[in-house]
C-alpha atoms as a PDB file:
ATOM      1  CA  UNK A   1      25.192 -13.189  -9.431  1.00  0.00           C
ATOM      2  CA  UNK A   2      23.298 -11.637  -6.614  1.00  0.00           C
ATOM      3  CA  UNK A   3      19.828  -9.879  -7.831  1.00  0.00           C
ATOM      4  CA  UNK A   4      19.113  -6.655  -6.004  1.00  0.00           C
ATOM      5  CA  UNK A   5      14.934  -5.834  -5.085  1.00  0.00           C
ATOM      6  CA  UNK A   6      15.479  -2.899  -7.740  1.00  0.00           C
ATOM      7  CA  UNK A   7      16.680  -5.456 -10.261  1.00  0.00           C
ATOM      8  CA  UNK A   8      13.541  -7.642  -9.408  1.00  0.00           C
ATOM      9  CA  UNK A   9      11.614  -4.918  -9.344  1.00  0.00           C
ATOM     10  CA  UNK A  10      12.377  -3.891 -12.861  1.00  0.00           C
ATOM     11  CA  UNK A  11      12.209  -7.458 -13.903  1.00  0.00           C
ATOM     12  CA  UNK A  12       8.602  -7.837 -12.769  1.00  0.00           C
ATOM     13  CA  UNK A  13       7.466  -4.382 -14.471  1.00  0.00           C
ATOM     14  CA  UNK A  14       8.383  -5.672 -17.594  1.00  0.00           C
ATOM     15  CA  UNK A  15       7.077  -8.656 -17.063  1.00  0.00           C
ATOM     16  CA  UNK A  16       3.429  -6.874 -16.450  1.00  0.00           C
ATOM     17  CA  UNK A  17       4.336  -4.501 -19.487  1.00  0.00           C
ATOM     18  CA  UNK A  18       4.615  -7.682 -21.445  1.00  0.00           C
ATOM     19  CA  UNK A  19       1.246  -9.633 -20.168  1.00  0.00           C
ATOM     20  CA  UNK A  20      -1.423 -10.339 -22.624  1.00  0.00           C
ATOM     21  CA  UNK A  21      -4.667  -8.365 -23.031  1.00  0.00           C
ATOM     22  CA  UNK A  22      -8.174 -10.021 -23.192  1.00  0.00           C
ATOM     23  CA  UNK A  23     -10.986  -8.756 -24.896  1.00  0.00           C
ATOM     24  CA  UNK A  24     -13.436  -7.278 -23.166  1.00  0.00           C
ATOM     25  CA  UNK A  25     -17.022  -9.424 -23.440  1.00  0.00           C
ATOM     26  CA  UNK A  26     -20.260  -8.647 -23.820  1.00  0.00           C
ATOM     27  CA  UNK A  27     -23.939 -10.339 -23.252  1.00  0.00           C
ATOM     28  CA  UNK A  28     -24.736  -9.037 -26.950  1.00  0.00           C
ATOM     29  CA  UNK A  29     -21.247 -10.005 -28.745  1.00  0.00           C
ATOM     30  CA  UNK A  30     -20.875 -13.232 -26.912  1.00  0.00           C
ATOM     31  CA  UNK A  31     -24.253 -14.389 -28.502  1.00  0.00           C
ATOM     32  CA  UNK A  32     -23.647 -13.358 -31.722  1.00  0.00           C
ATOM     33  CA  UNK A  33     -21.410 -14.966 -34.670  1.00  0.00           C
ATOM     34  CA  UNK A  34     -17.722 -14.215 -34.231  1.00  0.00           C
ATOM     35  CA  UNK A  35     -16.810 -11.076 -35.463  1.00  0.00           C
ATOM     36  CA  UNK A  36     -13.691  -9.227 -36.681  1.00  0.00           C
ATOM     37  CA  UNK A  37     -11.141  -8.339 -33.690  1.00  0.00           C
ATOM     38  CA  UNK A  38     -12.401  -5.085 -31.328  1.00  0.00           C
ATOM     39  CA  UNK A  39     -11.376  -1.911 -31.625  1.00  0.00           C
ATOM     40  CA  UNK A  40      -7.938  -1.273 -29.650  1.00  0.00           C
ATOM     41  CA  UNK A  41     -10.544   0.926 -27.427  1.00  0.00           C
ATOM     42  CA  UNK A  42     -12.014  -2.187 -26.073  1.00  0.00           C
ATOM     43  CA  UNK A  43      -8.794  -4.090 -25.225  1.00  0.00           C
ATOM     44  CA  UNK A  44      -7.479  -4.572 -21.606  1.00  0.00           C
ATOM     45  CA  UNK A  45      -5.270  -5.694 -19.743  1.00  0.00           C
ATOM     46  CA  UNK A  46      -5.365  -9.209 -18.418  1.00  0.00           C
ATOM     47  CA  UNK A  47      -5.525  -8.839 -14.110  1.00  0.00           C
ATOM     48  CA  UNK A  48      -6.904 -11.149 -11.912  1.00  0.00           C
ATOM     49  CA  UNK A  49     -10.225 -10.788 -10.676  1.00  0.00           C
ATOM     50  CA  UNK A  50      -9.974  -9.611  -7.266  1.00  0.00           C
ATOM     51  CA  UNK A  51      -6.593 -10.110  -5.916  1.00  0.00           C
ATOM     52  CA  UNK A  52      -6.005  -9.381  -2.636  1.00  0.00           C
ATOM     53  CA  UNK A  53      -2.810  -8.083  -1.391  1.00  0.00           C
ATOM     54  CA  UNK A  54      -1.000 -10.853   1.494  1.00  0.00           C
ATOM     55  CA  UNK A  55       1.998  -9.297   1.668  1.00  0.00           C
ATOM     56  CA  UNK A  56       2.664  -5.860   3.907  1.00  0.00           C
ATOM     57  CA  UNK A  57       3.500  -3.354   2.385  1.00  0.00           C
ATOM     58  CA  UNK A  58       6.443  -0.997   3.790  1.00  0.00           C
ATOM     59  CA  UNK A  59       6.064   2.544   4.353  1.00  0.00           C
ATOM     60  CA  UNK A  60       8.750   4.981   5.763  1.00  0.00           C
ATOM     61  CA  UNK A  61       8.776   8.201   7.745  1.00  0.00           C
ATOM     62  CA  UNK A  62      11.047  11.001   8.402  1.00  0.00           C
ATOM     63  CA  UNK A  63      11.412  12.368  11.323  1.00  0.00           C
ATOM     64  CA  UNK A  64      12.847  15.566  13.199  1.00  0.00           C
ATOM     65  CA  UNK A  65      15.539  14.691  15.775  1.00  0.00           C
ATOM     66  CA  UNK A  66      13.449  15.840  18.751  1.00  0.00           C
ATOM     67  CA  UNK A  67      10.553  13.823  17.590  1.00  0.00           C
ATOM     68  CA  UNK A  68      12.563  10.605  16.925  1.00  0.00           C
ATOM     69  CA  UNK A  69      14.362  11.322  20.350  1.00  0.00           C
ATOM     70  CA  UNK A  70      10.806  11.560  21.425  1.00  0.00           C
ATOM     71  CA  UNK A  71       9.979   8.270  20.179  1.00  0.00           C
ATOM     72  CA  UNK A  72      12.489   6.433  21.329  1.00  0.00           C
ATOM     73  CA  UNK A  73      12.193   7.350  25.096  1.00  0.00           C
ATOM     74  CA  UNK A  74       8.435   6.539  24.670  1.00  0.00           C
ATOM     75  CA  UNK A  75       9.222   3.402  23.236  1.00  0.00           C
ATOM     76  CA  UNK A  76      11.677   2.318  26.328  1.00  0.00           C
ATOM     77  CA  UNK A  77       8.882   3.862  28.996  1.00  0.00           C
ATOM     78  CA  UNK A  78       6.213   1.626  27.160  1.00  0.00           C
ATOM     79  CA  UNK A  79       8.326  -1.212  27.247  1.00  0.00           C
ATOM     80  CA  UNK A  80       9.034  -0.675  31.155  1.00  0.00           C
ATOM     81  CA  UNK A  81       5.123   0.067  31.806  1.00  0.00           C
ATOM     82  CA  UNK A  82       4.024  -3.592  29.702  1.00  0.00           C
ATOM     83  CA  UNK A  83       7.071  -5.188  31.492  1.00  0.00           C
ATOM     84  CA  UNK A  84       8.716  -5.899  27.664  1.00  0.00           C
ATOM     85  CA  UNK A  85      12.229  -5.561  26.899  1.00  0.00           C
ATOM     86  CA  UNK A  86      11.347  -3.214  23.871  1.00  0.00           C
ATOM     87  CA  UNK A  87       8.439  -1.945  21.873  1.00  0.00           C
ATOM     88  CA  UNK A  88       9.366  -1.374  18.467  1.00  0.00           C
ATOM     89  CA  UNK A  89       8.683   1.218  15.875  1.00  0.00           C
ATOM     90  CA  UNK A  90       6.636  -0.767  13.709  1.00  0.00           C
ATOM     91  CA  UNK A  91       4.279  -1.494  16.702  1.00  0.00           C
ATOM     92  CA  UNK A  92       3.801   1.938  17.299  1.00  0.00           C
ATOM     93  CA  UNK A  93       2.683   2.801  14.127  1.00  0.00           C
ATOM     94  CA  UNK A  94       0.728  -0.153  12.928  1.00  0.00           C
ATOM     95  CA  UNK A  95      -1.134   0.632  16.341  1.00  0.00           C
ATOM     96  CA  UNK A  96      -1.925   4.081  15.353  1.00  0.00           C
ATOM     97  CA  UNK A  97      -2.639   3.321  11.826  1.00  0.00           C
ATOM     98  CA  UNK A  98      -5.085   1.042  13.061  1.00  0.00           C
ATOM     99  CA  UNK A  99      -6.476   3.453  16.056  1.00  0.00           C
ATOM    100  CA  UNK A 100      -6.920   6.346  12.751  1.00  0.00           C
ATOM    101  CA  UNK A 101      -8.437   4.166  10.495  1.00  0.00           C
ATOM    102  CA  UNK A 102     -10.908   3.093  13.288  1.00  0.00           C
ATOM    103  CA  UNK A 103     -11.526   6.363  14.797  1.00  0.00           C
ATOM    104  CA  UNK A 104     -13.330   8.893  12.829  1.00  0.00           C
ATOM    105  CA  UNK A 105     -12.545  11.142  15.777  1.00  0.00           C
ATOM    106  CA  UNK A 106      -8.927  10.660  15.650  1.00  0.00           C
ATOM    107  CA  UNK A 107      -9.122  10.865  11.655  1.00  0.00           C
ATOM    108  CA  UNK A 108     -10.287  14.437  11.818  1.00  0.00           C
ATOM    109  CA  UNK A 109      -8.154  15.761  14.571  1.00  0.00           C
ATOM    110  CA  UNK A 110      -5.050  14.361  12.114  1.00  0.00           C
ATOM    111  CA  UNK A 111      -6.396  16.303   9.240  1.00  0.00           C
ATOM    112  CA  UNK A 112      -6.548  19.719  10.845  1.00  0.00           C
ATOM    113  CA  UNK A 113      -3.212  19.219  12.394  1.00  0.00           C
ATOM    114  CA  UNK A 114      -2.332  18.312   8.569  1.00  0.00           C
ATOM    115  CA  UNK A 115      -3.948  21.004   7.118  1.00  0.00           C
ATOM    116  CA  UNK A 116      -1.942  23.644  10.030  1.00  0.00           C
ATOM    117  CA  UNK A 117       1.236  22.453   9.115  1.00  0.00           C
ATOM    118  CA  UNK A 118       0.512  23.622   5.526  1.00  0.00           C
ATOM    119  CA  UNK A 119       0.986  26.978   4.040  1.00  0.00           C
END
């Protein structure tokens, strides 16, 4: 039988629901004599120190027909311009993720458009 992502999905959340805790350690405690179990309060999960993400991570958008018309013909043009058969979607945006995360600029111009669109 075939597993779906939602099924795998699931699988791994209760998998993490079901991970151990460790007890959270202190200078004083750890030179003391062993002592009765912590209070619940002090209990944590058990997570990896540190992990670093090394997978991407999807994100979606919707878009208005005009704008994904939009797209699209800018996508071919680019493609003609750089002499490429295509430029995709996810090139696009990963481009101006990157340009907005680099450009503090850019950044603020996207949050007053943001903020105009709002009620």
């Amino acid at each position: 039988m075939a597993t779906t992502a939602a099924d795998r999905i699931k699988a791994n959340a209760e998998r993490l629901r079901k991970a151990p805790t460790q007890q959270t350690v202190t200078s004083e405690s750890s030179e003391q004599a062993p002592q009765e179990a912590p209070p619940q309060s002090t209990l944590r999960p058990a997570a990896p120190a540190a992990v670093v993400r090394q997978k991407t991570v999807r994100r979606t958008v919707d878009l208005s027909p005009t704008a994904h018309r939009g797209l699209d013909n800018w996508q071919r043009d680019t493609a003609d311009r750089l002499g490429l058969a295509r430029v995709t979607g996810q090139e696009v945006l990963t481009a101006l993720v990157d340009r907005l995360l680099a450009d503090s600029d850019l950044a603020e111009q996207v949050v007053q458009v943001i903020a105009g669109q709002r009620p």
